[in-house]
C-alpha atoms as a PDB file:
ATOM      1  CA  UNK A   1      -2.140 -25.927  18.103  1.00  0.00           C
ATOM      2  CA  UNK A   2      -2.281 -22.262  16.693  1.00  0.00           C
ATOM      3  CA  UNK A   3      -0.139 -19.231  17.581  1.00  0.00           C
ATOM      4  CA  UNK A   4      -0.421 -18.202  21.285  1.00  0.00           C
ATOM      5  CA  UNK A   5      -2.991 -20.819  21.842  1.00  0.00           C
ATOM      6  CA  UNK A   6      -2.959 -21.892  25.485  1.00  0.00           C
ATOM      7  CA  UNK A   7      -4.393 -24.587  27.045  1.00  0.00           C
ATOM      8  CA  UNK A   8      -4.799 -24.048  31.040  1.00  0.00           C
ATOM      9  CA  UNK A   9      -3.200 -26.018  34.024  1.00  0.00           C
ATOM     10  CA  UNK A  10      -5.874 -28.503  35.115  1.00  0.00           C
ATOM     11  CA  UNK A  11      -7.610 -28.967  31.583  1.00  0.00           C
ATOM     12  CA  UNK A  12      -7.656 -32.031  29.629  1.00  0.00           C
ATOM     13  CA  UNK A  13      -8.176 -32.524  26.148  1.00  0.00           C
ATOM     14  CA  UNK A  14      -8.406 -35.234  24.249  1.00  0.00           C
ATOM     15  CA  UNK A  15      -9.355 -36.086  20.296  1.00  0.00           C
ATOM     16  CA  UNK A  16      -8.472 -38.833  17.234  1.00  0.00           C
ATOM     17  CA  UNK A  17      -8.277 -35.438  15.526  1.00  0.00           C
ATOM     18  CA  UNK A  18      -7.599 -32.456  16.634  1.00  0.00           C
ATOM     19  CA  UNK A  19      -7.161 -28.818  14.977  1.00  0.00           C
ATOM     20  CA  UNK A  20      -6.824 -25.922  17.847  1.00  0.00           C
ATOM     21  CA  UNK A  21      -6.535 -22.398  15.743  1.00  0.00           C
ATOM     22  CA  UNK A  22      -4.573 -19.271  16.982  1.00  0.00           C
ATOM     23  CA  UNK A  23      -5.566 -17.492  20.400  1.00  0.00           C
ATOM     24  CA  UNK A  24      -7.570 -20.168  21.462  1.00  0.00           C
ATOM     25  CA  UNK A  25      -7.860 -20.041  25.131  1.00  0.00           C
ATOM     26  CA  UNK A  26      -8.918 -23.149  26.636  1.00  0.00           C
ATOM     27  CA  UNK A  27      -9.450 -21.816  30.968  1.00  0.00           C
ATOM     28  CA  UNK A  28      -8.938 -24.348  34.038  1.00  0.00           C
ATOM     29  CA  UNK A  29     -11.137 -27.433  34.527  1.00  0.00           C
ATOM     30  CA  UNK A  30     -12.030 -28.329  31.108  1.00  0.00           C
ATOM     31  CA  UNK A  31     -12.421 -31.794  30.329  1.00  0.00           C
ATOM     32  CA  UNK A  32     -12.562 -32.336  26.378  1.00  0.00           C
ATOM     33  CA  UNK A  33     -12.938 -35.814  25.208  1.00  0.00           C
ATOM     34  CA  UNK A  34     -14.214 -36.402  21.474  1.00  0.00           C
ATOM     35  CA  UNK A  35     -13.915 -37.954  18.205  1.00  0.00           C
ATOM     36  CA  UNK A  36     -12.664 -35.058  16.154  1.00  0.00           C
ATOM     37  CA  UNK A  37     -12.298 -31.544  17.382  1.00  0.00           C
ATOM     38  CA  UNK A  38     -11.437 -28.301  15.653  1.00  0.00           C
ATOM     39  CA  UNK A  39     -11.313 -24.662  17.343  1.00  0.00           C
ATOM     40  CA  UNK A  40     -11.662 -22.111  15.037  1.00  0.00           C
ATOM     41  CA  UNK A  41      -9.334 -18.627  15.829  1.00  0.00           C
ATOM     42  CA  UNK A  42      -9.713 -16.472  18.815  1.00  0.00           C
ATOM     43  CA  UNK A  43     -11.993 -18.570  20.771  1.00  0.00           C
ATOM     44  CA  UNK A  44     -12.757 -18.962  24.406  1.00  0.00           C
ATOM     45  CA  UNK A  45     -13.820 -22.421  26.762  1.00  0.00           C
ATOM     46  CA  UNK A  46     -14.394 -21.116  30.290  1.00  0.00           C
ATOM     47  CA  UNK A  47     -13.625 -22.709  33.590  1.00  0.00           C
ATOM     48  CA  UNK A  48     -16.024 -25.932  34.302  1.00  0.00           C
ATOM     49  CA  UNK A  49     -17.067 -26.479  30.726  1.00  0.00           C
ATOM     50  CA  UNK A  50     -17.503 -30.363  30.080  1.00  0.00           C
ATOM     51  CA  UNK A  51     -17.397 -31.636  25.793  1.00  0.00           C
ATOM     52  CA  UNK A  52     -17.439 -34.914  25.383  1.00  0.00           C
ATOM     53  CA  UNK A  53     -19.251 -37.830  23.297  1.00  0.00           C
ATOM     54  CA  UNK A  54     -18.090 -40.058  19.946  1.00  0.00           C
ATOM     55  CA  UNK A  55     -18.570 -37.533  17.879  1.00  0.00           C
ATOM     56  CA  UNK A  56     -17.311 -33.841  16.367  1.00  0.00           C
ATOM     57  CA  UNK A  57     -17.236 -31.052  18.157  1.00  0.00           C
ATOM     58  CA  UNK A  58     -16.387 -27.687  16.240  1.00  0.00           C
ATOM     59  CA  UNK A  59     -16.063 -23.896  16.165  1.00  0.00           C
ATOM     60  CA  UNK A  60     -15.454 -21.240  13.181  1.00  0.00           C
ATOM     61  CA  UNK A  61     -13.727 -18.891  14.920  1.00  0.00           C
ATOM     62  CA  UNK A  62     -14.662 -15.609  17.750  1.00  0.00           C
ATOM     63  CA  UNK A  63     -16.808 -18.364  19.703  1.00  0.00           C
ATOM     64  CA  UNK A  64     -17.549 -18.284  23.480  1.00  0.00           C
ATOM     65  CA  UNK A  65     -18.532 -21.125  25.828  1.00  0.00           C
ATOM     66  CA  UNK A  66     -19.300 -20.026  29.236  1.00  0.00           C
ATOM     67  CA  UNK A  67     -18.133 -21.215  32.418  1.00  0.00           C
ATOM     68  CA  UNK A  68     -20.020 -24.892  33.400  1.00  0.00           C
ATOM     69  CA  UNK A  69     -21.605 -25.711  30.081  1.00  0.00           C
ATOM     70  CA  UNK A  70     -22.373 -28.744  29.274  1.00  0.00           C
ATOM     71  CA  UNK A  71     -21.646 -29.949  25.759  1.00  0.00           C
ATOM     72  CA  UNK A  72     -22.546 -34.033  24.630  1.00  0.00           C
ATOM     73  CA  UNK A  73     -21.198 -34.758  21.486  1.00  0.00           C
ATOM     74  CA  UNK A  74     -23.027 -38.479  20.594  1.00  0.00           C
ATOM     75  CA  UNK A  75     -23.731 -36.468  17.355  1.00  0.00           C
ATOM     76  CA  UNK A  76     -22.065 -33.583  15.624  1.00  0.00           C
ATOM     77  CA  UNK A  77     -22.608 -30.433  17.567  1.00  0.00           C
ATOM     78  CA  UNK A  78     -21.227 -27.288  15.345  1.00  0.00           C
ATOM     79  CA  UNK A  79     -20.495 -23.301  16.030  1.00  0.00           C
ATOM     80  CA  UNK A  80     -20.460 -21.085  13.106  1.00  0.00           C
ATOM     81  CA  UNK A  81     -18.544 -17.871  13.213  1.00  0.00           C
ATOM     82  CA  UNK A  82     -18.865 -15.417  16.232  1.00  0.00           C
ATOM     83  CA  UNK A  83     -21.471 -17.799  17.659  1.00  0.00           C
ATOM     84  CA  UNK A  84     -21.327 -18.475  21.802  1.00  0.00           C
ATOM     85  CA  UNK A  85     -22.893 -20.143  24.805  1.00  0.00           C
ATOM     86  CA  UNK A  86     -23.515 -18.543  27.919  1.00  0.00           C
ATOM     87  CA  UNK A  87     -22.505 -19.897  31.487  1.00  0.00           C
ATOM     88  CA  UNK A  88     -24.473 -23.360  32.203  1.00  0.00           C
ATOM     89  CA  UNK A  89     -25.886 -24.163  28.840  1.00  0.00           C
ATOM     90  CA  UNK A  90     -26.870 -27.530  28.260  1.00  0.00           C
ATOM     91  CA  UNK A  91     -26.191 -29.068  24.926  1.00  0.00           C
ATOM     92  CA  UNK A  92     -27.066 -32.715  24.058  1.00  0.00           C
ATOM     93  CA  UNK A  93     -27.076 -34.294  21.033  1.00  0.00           C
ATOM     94  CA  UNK A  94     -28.985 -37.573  22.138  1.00  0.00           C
ATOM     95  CA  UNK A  95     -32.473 -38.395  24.576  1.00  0.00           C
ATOM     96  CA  UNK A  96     -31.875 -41.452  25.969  1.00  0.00           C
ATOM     97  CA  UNK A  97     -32.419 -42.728  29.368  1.00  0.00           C
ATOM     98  CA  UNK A  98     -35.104 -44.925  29.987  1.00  0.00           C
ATOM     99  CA  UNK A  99     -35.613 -48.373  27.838  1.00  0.00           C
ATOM    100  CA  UNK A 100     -36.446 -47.781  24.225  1.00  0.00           C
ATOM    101  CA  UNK A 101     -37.769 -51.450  24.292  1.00  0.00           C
ATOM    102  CA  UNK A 102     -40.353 -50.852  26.877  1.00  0.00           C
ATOM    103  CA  UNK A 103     -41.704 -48.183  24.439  1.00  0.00           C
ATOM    104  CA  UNK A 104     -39.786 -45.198  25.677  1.00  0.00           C
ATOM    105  CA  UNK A 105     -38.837 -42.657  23.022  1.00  0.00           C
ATOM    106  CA  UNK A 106     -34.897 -41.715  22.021  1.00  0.00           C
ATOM    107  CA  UNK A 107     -33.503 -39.011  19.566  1.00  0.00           C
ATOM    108  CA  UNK A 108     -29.999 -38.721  18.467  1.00  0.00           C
ATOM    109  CA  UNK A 109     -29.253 -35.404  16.300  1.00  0.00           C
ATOM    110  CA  UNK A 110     -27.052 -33.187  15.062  1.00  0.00           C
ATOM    111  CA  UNK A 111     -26.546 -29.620  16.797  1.00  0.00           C
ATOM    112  CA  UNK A 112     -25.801 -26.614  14.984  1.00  0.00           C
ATOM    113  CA  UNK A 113     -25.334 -22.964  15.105  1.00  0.00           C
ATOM    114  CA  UNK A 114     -24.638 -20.693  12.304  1.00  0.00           C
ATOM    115  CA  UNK A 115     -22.895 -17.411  12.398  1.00  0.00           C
ATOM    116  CA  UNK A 116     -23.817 -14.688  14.999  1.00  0.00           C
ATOM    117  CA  UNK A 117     -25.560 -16.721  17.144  1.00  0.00           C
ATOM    118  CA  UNK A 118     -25.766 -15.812  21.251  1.00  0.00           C
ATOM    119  CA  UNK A 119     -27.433 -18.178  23.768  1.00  0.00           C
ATOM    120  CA  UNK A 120     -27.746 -16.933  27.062  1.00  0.00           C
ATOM    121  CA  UNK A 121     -27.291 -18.657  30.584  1.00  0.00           C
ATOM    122  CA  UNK A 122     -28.979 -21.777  31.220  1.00  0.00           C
ATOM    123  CA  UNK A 123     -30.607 -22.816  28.120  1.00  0.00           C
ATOM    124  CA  UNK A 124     -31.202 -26.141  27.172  1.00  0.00           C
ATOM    125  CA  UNK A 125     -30.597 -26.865  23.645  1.00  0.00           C
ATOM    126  CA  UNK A 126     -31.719 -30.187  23.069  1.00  0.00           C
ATOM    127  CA  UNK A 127     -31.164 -33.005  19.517  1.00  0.00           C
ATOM    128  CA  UNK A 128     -31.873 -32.013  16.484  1.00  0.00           C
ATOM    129  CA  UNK A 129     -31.754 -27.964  16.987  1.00  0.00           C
ATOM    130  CA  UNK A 130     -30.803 -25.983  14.238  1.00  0.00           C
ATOM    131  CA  UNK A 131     -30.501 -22.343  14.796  1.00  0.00           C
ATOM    132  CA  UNK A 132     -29.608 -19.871  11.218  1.00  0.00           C
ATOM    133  CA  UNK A 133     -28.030 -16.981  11.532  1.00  0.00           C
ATOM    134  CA  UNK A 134     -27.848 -14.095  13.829  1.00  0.00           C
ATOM    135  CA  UNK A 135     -30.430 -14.986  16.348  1.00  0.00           C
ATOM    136  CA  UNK A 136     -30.612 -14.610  20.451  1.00  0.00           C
ATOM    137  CA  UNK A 137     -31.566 -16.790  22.376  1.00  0.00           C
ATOM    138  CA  UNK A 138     -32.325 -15.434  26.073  1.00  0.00           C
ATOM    139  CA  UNK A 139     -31.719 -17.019  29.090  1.00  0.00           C
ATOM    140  CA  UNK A 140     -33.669 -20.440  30.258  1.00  0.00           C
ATOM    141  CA  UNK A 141     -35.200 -21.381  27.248  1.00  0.00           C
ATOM    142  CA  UNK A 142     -35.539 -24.573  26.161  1.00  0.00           C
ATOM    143  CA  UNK A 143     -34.898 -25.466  22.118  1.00  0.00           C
ATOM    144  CA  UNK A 144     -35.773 -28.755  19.866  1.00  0.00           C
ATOM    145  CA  UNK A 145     -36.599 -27.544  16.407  1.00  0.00           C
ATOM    146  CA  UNK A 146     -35.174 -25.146  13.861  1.00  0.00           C
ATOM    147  CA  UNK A 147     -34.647 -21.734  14.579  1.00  0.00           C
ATOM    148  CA  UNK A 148     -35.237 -18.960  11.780  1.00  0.00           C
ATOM    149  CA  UNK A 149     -32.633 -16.312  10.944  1.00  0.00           C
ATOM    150  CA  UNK A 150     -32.648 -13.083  12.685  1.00  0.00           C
ATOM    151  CA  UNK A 151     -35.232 -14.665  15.250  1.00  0.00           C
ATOM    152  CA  UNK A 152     -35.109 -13.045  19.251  1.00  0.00           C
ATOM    153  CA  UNK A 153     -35.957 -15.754  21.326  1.00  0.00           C
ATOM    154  CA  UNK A 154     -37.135 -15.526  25.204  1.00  0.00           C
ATOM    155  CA  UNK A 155     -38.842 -17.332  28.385  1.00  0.00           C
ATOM    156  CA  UNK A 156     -43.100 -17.269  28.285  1.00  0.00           C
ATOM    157  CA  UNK A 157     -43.889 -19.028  31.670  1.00  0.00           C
ATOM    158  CA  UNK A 158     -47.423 -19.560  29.981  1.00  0.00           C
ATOM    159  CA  UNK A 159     -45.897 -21.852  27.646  1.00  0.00           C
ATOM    160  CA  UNK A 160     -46.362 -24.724  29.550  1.00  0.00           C
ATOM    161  CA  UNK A 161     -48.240 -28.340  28.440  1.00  0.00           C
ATOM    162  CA  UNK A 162     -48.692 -31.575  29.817  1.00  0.00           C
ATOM    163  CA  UNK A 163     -48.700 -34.696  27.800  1.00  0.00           C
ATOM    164  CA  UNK A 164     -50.034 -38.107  29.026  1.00  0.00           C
ATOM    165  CA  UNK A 165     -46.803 -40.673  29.347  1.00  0.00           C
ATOM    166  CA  UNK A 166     -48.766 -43.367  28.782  1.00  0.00           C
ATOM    167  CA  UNK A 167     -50.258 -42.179  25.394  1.00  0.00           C
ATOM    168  CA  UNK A 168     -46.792 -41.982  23.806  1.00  0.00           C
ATOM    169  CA  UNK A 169     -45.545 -45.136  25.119  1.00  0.00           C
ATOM    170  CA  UNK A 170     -48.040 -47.085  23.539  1.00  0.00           C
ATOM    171  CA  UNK A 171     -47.508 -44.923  20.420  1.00  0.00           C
ATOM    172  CA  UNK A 172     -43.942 -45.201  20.578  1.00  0.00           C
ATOM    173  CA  UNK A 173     -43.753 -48.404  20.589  1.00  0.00           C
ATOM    174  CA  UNK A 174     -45.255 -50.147  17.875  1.00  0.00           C
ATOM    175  CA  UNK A 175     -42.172 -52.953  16.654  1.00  0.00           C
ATOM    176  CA  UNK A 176     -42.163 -56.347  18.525  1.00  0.00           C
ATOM    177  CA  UNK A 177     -39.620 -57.747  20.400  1.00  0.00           C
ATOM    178  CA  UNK A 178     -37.710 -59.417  17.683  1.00  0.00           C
ATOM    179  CA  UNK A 179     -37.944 -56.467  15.905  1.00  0.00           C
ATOM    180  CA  UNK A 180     -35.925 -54.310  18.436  1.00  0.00           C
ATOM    181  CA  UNK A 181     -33.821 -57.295  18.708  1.00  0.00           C
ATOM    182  CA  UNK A 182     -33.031 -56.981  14.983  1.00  0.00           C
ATOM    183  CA  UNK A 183     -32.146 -53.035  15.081  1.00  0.00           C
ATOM    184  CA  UNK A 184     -29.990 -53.049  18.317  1.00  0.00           C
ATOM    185  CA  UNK A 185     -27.779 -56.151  17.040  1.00  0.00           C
ATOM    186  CA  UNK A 186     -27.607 -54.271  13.460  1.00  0.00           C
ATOM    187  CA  UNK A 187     -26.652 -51.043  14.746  1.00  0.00           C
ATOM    188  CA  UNK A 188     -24.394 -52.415  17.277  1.00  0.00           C
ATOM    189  CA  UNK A 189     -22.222 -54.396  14.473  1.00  0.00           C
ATOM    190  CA  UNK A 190     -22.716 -51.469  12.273  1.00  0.00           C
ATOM    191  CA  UNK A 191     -21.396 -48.748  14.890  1.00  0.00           C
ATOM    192  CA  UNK A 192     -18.179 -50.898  15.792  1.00  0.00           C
ATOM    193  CA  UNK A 193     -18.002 -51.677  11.877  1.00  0.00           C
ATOM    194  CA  UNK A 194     -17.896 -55.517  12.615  1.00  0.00           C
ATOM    195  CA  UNK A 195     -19.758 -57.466   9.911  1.00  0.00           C
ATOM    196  CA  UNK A 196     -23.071 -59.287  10.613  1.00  0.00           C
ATOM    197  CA  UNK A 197     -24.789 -61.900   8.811  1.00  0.00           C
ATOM    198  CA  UNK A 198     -28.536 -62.808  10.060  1.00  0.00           C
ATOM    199  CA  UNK A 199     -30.537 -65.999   9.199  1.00  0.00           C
ATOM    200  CA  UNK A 200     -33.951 -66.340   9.126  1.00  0.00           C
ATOM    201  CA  UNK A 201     -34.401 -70.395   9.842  1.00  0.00           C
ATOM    202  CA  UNK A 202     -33.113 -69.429  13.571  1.00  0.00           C
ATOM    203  CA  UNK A 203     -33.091 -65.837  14.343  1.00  0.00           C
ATOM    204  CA  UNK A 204     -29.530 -65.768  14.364  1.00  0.00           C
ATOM    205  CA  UNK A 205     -26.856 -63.031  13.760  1.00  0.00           C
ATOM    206  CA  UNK A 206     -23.259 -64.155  12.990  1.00  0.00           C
ATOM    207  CA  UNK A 207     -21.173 -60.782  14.207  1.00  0.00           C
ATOM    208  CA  UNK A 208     -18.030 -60.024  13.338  1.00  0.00           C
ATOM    209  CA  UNK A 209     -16.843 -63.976  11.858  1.00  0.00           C
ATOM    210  CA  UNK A 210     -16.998 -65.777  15.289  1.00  0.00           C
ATOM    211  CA  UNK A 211     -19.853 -63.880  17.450  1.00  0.00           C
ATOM    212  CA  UNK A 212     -23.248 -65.562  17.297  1.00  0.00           C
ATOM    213  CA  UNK A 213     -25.805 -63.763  18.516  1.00  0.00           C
ATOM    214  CA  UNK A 214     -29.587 -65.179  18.930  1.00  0.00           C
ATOM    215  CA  UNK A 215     -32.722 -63.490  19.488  1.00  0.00           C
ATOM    216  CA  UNK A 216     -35.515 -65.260  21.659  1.00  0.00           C
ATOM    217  CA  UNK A 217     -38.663 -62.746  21.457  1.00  0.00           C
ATOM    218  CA  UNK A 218     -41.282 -64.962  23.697  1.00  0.00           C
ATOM    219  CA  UNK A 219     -38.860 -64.185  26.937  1.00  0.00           C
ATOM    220  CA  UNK A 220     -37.621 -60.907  25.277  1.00  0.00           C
ATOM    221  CA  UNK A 221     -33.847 -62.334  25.321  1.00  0.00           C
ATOM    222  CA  UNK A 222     -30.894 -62.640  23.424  1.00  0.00           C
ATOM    223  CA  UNK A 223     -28.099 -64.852  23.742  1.00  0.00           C
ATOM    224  CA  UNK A 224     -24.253 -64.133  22.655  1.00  0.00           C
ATOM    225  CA  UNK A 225     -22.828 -67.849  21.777  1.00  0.00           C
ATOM    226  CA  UNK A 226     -18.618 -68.023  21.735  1.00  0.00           C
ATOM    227  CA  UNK A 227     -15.971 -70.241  22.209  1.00  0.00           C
ATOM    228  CA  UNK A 228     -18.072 -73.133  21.645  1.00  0.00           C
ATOM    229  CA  UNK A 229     -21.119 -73.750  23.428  1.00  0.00           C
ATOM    230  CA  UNK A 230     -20.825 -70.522  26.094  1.00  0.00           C
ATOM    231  CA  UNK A 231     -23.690 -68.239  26.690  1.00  0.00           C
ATOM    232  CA  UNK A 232     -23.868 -64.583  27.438  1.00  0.00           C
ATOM    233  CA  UNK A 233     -27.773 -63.818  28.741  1.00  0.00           C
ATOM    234  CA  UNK A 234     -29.465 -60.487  27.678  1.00  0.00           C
ATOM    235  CA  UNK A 235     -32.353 -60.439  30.137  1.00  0.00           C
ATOM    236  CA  UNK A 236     -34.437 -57.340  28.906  1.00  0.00           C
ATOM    237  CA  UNK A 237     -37.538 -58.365  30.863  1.00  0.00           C
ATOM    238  CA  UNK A 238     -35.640 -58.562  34.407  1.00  0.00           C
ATOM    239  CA  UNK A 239     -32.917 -56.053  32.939  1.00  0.00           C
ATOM    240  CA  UNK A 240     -29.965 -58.273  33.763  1.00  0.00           C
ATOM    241  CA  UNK A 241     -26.940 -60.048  32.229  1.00  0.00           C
ATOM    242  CA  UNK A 242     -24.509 -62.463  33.285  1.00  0.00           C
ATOM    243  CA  UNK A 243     -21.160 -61.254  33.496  1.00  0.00           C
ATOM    244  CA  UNK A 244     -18.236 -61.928  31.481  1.00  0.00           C
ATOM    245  CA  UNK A 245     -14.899 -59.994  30.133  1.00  0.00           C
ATOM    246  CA  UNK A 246     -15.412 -60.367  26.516  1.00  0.00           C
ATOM    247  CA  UNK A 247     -14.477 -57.039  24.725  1.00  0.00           C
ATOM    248  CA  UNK A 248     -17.506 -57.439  22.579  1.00  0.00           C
ATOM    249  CA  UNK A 249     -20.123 -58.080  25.521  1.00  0.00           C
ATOM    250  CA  UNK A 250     -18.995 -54.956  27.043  1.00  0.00           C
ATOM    251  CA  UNK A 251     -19.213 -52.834  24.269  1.00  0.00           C
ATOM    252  CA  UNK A 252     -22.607 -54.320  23.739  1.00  0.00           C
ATOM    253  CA  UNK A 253     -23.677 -53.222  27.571  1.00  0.00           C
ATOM    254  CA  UNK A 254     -22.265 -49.830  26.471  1.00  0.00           C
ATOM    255  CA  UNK A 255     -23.943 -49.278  23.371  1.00  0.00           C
ATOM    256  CA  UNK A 256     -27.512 -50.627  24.384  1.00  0.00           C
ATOM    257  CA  UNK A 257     -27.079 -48.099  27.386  1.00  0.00           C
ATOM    258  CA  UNK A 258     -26.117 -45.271  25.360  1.00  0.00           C
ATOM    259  CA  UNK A 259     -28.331 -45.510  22.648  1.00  0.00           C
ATOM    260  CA  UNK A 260     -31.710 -47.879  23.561  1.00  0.00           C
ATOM    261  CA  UNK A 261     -31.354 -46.279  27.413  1.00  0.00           C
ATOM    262  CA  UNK A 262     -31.267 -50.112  28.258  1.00  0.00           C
ATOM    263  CA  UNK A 263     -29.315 -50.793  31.708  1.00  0.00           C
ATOM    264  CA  UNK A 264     -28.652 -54.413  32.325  1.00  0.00           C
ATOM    265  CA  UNK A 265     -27.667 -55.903  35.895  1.00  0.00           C
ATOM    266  CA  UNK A 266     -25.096 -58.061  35.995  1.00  0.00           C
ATOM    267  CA  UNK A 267     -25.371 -61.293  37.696  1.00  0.00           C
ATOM    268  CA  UNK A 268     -21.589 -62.176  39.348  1.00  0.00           C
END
């Protein structure tokens, strides 16, 4: 923590890394939670303000985050210098809700603002935004591309579309089941940095030395195989799975949740 930094009763903060610079004032009812976080000099988190995700959250210095923002962190989300957020801003670095499997579509981005940046209240900056240098952004807009330097930015209520939901679906999703199968056992041994061997013969993935995980594509299902002959069931066509307290089945539920928007029930 910098000089004369101060950190307010009722606040928590929480990081693997954490750099707070000088005259940092972080207000009441703050809740910080993230993989690394740096504050550059002179900066201000108001009252309310929520940052949190498994990724970096940072700030060059003479930044402002208004009262009851919302900041999620799944990605990098950066503030150059003398860049801000006004009250109730919603930041996300990730889409995800619904099941990517059922054809559903989900973006996880990076965030960033350069220097001299202002967004007012209640904008919605949404994955993959990029926004250059000194630019405003006025209140209740809604961002997902790249913003061009010394750009003024404001509300058209004529700006509105419709899209048919059923269009992208079927557009979105073009891999089988075995196929998403594949990617979320992958990416879930890659994002915990477990190793993970696949063979072809019988669709199986050997996770971290003594997980076996196996795909069944017909009944969209996979099965986790340990100690032996036990089963954990992945039932993405009734969205369920049987229950067990294996570390590694519950950071499974977790990640296919937080990144494929897949929910499972679990049968007790």
């Amino acid at each position: 923590m910098g000089q004369n930094a101060k950190l307010s009763f009722l606040s928590y903060v929480h990081a693997d890394e954490m750099e707070i610079g000088k005259d940092v004032q972080i207000r009441s009812f703050v809740f910080i939670r993230v993989k690394k976080l740096s504050i550059g000099d002179n900066s201000i988190i108001s009252f309310g303000t929520q940052i949190k995700g498994e990724k970096s959250f940072s700030t060059k210095g003479n930044n402002f985050i208004g009262a009851h923002c919302l900041i999620n962190c799944e990605e990098d989300v950066t503030l150059g210098f003398y860049s801000g957020l006004g009250p109730r801003c919603n930041v996300y670095s990730h889409g995800s809700f619904l099941p990517v499997i059922k054809g559903y579509p989900a973006r996880f981005e990076t965030v960033a603002l350069e220097d001299y940046v202002w967004v007012g209240m209640a904008v919605t900056i949404l994955p993959g935004t990029y926004i250059e240098s000194n630019c405003i952004i006025n209140p209740g807009v809604v961002l997902k591309s790249r913003i061009k330097a010394n750009t003024l930015i404001e509300f058209a209520p004529t700006a509105f579309r419709s899209m048919d939901l059923n269009r992208l679906r079927n557009f979105s999703k073009k891999k089988s089941n075995f196929d998403y199968h594949k990617e979320i056992i992958t990416n879930f041994a890659a994002h915990f940095n477990m190793s993970c061997e696949y063979s072809d013969a019988d669709k199986m993935f050997l996770v971290s030395g003594k997980y076996t995980f196996k795909c069944f594509p017909e009944s969209d299902l996979i099965e986790l195989l340990h100690n032996g002959n036990k089963k954990i069931r992945y039932d993405f066509s009734s969205f369920s799975a049987d229950d067990s307290k294996l570390r590694i089945h519950k950071r499974f539920l977790f990640y296919i949740r937080r990144r494929y928007g897949v929910i499972l029930s679990i049968n007790y």
